[in-house]
PDB file of N, CA and C in Angstrom:
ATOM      1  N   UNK A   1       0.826  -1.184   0.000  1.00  0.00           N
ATOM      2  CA  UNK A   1       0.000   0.000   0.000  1.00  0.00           C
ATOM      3  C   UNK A   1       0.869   1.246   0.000  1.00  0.00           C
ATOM      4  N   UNK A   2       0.351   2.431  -0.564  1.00  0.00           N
ATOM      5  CA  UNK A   2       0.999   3.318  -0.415  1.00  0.00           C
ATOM      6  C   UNK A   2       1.263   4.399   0.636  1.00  0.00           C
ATOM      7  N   UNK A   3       0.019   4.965   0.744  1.00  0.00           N
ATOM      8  CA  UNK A   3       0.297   5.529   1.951  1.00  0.00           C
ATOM      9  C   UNK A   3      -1.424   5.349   3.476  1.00  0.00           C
ATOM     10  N   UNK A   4      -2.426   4.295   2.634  1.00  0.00           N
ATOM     11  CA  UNK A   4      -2.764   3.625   4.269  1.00  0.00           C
ATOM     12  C   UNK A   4      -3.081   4.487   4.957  1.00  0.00           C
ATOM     13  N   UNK A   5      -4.357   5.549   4.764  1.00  0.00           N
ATOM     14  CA  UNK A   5      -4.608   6.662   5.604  1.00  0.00           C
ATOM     15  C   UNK A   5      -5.684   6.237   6.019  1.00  0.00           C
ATOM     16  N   UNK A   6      -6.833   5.611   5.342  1.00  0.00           N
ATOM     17  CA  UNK A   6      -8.446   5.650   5.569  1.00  0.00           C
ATOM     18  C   UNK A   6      -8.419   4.084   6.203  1.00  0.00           C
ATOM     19  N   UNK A   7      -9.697   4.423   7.258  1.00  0.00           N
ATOM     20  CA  UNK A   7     -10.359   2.985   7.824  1.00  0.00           C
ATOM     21  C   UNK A   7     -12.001   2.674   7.173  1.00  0.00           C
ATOM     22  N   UNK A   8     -12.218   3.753   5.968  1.00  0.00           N
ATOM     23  CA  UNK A   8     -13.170   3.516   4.953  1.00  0.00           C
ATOM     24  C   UNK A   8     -13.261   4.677   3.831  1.00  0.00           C
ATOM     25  N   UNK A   9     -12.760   4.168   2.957  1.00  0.00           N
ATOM     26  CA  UNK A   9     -13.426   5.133   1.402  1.00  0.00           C
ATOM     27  C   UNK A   9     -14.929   4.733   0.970  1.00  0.00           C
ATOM     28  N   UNK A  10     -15.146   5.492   0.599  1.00  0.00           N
ATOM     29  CA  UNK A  10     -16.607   5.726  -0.023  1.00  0.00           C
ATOM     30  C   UNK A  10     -16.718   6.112  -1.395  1.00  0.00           C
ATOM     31  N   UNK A  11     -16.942   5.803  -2.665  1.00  0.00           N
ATOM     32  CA  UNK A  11     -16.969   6.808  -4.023  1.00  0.00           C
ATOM     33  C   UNK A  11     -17.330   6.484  -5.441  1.00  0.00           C
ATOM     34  N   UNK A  12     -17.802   7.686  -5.565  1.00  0.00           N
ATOM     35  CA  UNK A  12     -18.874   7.403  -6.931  1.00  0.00           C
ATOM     36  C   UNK A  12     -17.422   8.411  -8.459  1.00  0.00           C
ATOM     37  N   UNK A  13     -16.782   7.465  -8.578  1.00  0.00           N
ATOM     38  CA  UNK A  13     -16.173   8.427  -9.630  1.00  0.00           C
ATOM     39  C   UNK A  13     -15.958   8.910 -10.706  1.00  0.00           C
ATOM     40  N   UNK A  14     -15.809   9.438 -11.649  1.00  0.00           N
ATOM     41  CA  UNK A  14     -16.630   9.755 -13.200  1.00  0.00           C
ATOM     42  C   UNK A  14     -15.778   8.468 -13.803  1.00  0.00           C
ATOM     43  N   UNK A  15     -17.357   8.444 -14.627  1.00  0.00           N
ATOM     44  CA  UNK A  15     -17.146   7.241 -15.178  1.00  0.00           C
ATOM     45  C   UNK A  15     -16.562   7.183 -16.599  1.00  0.00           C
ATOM     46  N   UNK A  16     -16.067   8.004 -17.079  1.00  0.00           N
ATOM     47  CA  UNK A  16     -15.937   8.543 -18.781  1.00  0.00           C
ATOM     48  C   UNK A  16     -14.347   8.160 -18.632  1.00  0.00           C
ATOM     49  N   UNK A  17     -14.062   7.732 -19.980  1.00  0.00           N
ATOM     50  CA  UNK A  17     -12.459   7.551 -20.379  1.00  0.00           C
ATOM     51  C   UNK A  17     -11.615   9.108 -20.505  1.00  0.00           C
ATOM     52  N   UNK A  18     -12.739  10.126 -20.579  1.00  0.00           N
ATOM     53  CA  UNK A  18     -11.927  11.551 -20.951  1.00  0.00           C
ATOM     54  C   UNK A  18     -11.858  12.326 -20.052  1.00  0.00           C
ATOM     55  N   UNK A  19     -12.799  12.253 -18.724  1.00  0.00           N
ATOM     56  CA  UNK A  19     -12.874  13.495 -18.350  1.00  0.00           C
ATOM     57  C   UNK A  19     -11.779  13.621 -17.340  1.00  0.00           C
ATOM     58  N   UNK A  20     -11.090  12.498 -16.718  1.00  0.00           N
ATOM     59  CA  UNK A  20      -9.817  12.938 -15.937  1.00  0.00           C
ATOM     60  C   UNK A  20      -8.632  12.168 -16.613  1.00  0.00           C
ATOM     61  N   UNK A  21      -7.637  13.659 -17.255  1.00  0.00           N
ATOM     62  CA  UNK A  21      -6.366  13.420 -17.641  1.00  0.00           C
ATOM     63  C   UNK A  21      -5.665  12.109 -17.382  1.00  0.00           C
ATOM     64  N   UNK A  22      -4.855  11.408 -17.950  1.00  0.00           N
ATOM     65  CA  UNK A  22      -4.019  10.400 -17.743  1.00  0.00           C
ATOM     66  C   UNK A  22      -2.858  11.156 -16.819  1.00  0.00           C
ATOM     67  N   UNK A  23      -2.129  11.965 -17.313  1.00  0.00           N
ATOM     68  CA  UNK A  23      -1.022  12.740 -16.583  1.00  0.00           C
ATOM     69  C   UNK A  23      -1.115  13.416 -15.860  1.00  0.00           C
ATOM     70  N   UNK A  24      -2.442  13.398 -14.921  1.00  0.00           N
ATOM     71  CA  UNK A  24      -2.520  13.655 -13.675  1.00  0.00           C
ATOM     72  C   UNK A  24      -2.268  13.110 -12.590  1.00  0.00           C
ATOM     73  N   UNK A  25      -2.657  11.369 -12.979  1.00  0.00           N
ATOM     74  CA  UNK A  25      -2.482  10.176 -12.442  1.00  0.00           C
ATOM     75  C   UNK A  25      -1.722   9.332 -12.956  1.00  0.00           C
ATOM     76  N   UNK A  26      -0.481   9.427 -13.594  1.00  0.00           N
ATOM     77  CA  UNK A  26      -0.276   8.857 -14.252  1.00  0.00           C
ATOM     78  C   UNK A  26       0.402   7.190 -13.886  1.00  0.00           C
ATOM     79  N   UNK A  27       0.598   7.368 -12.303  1.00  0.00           N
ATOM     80  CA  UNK A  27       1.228   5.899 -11.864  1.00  0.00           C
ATOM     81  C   UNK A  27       0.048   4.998 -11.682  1.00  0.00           C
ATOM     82  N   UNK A  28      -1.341   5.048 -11.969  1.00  0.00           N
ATOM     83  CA  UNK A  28      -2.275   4.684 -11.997  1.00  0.00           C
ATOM     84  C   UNK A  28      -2.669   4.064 -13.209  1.00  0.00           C
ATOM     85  N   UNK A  29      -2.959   5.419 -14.153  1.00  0.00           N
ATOM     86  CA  UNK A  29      -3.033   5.440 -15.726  1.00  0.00           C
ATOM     87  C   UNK A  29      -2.169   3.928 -16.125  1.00  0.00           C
ATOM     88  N   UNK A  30      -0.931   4.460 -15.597  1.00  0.00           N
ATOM     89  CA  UNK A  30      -0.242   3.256 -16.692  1.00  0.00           C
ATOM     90  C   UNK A  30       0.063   1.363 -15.745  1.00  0.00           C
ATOM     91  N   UNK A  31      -0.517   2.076 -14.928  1.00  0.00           N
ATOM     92  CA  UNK A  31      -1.043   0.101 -14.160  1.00  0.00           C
ATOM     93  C   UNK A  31      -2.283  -0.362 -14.891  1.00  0.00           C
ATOM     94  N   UNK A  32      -3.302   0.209 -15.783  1.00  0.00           N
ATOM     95  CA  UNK A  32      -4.432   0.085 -16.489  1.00  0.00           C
ATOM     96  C   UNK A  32      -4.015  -0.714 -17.862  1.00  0.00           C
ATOM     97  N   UNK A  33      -3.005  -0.408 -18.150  1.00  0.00           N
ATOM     98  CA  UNK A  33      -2.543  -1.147 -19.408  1.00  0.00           C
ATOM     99  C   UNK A  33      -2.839  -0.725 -20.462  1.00  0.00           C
ATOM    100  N   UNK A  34      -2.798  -1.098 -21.980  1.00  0.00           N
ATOM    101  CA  UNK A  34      -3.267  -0.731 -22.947  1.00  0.00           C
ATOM    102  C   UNK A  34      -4.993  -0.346 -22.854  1.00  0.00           C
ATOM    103  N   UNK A  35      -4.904  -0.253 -24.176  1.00  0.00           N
ATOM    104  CA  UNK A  35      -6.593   0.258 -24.506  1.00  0.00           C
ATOM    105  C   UNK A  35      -7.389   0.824 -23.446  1.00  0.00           C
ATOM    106  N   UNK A  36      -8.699   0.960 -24.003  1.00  0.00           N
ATOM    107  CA  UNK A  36      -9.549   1.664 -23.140  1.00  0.00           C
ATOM    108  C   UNK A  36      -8.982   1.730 -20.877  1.00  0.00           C
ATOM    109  N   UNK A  37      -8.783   2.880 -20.957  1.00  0.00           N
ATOM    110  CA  UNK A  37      -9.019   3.569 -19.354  1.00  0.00           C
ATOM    111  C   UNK A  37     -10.231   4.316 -19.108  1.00  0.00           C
ATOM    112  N   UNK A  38     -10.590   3.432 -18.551  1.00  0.00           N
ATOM    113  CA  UNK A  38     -11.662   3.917 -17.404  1.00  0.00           C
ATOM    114  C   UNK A  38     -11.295   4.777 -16.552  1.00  0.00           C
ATOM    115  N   UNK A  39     -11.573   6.295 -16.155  1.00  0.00           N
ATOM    116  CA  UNK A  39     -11.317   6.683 -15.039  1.00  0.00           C
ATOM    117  C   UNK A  39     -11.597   6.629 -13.874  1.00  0.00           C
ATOM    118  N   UNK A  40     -12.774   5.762 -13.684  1.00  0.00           N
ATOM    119  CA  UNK A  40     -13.186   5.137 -12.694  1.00  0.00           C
ATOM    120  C   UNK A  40     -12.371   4.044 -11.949  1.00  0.00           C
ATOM    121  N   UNK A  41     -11.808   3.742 -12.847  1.00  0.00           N
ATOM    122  CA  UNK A  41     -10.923   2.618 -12.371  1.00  0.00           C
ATOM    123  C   UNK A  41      -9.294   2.889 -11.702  1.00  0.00           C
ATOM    124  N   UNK A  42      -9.030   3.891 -12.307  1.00  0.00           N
ATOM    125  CA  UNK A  42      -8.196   4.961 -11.484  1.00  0.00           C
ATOM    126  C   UNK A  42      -8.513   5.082 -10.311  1.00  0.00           C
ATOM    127  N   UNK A  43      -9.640   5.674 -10.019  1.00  0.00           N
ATOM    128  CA  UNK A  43      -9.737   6.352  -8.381  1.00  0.00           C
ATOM    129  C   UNK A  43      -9.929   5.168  -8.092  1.00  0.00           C
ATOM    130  N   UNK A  44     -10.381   3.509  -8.247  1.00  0.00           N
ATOM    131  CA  UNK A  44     -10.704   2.638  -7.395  1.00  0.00           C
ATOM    132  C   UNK A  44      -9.300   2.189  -6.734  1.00  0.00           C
ATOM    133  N   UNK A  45      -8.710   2.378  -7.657  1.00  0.00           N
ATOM    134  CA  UNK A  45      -7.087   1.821  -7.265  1.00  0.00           C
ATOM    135  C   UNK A  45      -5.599   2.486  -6.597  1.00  0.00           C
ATOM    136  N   UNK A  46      -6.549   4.042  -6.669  1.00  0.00           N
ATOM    137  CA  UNK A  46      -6.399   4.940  -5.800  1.00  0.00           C
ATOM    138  C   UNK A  46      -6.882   4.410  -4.028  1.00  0.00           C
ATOM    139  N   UNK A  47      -7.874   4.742  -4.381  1.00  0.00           N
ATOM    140  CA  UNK A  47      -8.776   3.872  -3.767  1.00  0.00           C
ATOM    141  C   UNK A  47      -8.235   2.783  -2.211  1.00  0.00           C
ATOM    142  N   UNK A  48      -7.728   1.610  -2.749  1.00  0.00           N
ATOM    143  CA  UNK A  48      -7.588   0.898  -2.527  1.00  0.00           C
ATOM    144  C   UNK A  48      -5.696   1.421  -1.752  1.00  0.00           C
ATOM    145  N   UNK A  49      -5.294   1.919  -2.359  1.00  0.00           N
ATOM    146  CA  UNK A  49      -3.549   2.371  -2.047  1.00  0.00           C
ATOM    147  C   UNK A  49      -4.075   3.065  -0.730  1.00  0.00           C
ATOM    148  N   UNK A  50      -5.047   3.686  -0.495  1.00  0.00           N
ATOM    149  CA  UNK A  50      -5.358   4.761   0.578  1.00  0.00           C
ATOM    150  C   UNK A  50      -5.916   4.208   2.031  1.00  0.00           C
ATOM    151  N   UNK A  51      -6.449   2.991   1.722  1.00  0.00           N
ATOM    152  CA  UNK A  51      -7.071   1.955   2.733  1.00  0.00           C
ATOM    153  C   UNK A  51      -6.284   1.559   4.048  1.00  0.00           C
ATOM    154  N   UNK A  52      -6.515   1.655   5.167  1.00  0.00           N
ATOM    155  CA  UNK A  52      -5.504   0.577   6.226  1.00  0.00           C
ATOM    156  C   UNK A  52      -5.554  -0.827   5.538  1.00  0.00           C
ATOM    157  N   UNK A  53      -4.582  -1.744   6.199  1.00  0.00           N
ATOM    158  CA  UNK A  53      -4.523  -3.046   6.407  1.00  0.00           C
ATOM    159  C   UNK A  53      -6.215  -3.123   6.846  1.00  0.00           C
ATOM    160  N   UNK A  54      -7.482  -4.060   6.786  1.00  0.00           N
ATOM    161  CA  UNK A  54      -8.205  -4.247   7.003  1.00  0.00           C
ATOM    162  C   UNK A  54      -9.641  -3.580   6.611  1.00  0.00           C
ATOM    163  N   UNK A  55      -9.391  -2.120   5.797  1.00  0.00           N
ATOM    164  CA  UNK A  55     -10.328  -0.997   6.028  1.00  0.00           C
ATOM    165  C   UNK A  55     -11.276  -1.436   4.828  1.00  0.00           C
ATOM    166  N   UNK A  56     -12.575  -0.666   4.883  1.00  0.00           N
ATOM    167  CA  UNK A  56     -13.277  -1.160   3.628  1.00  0.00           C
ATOM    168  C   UNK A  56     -13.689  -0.157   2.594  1.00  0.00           C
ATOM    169  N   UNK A  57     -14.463  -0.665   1.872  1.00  0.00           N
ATOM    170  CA  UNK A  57     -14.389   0.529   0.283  1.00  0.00           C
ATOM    171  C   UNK A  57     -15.547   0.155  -0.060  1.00  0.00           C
ATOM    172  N   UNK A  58     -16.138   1.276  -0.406  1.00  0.00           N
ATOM    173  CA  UNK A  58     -17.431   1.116  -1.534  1.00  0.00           C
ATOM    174  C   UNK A  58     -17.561   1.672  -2.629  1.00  0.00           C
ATOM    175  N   UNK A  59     -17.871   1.461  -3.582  1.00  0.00           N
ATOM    176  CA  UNK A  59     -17.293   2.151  -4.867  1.00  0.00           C
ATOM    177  C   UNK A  59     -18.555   2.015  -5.736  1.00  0.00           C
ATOM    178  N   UNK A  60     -19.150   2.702  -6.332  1.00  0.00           N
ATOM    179  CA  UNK A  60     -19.866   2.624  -7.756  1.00  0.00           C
ATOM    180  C   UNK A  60     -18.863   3.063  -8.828  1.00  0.00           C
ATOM    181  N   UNK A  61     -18.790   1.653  -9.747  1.00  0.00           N
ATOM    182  CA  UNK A  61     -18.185   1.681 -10.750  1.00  0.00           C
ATOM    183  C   UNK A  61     -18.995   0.565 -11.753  1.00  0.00           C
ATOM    184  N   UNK A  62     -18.609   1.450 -13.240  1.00  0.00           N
ATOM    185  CA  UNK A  62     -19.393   0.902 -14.356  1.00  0.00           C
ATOM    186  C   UNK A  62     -18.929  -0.630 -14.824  1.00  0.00           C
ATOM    187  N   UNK A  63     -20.030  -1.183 -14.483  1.00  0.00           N
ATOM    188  CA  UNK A  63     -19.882  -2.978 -14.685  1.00  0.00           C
ATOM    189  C   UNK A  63     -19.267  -3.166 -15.967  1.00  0.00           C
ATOM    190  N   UNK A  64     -18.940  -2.689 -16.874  1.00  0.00           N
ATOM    191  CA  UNK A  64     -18.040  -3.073 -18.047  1.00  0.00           C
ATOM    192  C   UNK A  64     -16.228  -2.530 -17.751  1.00  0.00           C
ATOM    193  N   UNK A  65     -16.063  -1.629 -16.704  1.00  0.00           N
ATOM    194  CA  UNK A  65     -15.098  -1.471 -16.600  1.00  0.00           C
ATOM    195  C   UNK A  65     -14.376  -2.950 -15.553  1.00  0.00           C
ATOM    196  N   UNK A  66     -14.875  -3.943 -15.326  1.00  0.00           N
ATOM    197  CA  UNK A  66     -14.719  -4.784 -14.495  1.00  0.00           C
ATOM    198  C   UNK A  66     -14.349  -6.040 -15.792  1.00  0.00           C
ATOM    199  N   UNK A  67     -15.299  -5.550 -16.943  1.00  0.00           N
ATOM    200  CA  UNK A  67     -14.894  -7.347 -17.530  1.00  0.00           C
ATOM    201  C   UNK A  67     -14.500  -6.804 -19.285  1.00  0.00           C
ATOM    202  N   UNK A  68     -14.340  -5.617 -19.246  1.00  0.00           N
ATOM    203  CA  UNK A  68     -13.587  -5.619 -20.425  1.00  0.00           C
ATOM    204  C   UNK A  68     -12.509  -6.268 -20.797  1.00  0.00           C
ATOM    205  N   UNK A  69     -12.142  -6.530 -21.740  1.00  0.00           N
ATOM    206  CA  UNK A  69     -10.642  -7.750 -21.852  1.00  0.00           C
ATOM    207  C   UNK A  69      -9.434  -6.390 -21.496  1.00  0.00           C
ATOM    208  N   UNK A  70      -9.308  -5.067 -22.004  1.00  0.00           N
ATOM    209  CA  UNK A  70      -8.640  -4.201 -21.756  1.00  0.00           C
ATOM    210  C   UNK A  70      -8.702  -3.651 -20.132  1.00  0.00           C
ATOM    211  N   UNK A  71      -9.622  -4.139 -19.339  1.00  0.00           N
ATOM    212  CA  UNK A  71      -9.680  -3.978 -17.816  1.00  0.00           C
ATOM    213  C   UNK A  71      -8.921  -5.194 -17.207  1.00  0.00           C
ATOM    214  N   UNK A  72      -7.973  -6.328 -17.915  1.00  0.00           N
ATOM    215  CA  UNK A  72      -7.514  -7.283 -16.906  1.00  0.00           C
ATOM    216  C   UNK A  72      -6.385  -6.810 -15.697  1.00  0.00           C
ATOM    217  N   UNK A  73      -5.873  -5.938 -16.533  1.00  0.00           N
ATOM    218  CA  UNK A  73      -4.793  -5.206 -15.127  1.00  0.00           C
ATOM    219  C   UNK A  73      -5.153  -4.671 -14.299  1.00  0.00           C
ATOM    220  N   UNK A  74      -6.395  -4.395 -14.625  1.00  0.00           N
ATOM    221  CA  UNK A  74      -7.454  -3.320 -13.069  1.00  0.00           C
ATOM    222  C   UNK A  74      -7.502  -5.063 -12.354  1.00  0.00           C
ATOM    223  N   UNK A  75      -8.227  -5.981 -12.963  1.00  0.00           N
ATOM    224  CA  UNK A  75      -8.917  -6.956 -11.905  1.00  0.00           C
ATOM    225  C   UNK A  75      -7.480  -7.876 -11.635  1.00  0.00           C
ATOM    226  N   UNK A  76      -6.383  -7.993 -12.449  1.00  0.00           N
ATOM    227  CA  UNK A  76      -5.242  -8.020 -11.106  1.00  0.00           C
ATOM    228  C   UNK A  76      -4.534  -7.572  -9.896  1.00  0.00           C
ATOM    229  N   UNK A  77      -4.932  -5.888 -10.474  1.00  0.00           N
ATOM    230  CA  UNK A  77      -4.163  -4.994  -8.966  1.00  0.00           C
ATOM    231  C   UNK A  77      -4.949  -5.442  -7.954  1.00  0.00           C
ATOM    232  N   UNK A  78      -6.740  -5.717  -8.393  1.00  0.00           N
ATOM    233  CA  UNK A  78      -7.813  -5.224  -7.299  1.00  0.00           C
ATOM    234  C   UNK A  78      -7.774  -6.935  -6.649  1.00  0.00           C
ATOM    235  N   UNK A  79      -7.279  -7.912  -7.087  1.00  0.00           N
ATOM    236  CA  UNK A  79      -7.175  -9.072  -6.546  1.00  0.00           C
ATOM    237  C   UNK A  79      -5.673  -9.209  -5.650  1.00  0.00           C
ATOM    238  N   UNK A  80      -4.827  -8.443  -6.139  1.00  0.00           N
ATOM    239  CA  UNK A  80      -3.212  -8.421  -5.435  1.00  0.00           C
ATOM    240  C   UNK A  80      -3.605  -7.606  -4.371  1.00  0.00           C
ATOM    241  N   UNK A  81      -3.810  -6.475  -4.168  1.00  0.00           N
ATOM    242  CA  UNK A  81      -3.948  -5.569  -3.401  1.00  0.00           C
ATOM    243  C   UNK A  81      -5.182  -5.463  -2.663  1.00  0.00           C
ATOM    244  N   UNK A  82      -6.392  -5.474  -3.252  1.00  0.00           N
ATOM    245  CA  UNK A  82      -7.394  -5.948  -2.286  1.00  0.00           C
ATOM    246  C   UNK A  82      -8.098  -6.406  -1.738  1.00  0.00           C
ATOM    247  N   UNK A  83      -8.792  -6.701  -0.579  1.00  0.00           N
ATOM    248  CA  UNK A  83      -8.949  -7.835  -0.054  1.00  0.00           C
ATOM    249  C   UNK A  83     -10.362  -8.473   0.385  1.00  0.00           C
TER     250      UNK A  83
END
């Protein structure tokens, strides 16, 4: 984890491939892998870096960003890292 602040996130985050920059986030951006980024999938994995050991998360995120073939590096971080 990175820096392990929260004992719960909460978040609804835009769901569009455009509306938040890649090079804002970019150590995020490029754990997403090729093709389509979700920016939703960004803040989840944000998200998740921000959590204690044990803490929990709720997230609304768009059910295709979960099983796109271009989302497999999201559903590895979110299986390595969370729990």
């Amino acid at each position: 984890m990175i820096n392990a602040n929260f004992n719960y996130v909460i978040g609804n985050p835009p769901y569009s491939t455009s509306i938040v920059k890649e090079d804002l986030h970019p150590e995020y951006f490029s754990k997403l892998g090729r093709g389509v980024k979700h920016s939703a999938l960004a803040f989840f994995m944000k998200a998740i870096d921000n959590l204690q050991d044990g803490g929990s998360m709720v997230y609304i995120i768009p059910s295709n960003g979960m099983c796109l073939y271009d989302s497999s590096s999201f559903r590895k971080y979110v299986n390595r890292y969370g729990s």
